[in-house]
Protein backbone atom coordinates (compact mmCIF):
# COMPACT_ATOMS: atom_id res chain seq x y z
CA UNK A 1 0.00 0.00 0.00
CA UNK A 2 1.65 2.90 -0.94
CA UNK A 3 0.92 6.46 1.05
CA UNK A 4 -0.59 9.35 -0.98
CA UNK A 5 0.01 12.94 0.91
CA UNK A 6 -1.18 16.03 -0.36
CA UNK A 7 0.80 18.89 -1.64
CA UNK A 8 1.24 21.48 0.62
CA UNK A 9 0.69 23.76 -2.35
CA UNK A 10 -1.95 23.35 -4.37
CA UNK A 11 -3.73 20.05 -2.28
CA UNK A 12 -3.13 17.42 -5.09
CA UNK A 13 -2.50 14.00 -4.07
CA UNK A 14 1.09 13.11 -4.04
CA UNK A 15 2.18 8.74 -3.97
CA UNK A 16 5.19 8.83 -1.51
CA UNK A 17 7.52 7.28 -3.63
CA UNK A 18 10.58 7.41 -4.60
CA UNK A 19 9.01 7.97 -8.43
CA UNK A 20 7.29 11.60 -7.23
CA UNK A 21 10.31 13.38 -7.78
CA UNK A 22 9.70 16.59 -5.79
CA UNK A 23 7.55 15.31 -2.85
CA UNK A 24 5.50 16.48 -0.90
CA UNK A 25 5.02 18.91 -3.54
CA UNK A 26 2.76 17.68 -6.90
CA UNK A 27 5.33 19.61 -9.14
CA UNK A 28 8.46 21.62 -9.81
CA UNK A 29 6.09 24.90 -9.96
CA UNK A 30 4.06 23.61 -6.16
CA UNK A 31 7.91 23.45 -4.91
CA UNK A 32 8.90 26.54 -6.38
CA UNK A 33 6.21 28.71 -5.30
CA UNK A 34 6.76 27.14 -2.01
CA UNK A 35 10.43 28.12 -2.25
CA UNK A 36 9.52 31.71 -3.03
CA UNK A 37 7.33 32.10 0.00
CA UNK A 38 10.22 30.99 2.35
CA UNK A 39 12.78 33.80 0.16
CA UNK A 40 9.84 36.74 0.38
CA UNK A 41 9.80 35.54 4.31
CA UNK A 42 6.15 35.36 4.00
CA UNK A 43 6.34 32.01 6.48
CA UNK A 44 6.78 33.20 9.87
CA UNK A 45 6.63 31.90 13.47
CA UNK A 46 5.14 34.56 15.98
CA UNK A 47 7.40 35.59 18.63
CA UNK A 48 6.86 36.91 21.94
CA UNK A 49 8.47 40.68 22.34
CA UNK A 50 11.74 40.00 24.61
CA UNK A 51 11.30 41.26 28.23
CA UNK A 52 12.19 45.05 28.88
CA UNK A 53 15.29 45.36 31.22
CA UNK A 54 13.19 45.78 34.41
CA UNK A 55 11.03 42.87 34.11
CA UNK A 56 14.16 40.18 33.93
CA UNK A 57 16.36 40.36 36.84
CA UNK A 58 19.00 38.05 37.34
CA UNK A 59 19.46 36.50 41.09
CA UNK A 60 22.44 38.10 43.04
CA UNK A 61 24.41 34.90 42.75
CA UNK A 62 23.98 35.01 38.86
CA UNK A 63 25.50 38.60 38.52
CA UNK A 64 28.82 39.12 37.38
């Protein structure tokens, strides 16, 4: 039995084999759009705003 995925692109079914050349993608063009989001930076994790310098204070011991 041989496991189908869909593209992260475009939602086609993709066999996971080593025949589908540019899994998980359906196509050269699925991967390469994919590959421009990444270079435009449009995928992103959220990140929490560092602490301001009042809010983290290091014990006494710690200080240097």
């Amino acid at each position: 039995m041989t496991k189908a995925v869909a593209c992260p692109q475009c939602g086609a079914k993709v066999e996971w084999t080593p025949a589908s050349r540019f899994r998980p993608f359906c196509s050269e063009r699925c991967k390469l759009i994919d590959l421009g989001q990444w270079a435009a930076e449009r995928y992103r994790v959220p990140a929490e705003d560092p602490p301001e310098d009042g809010d983290a204070q290091e014990p006494e011991d710690k200080r240097y």
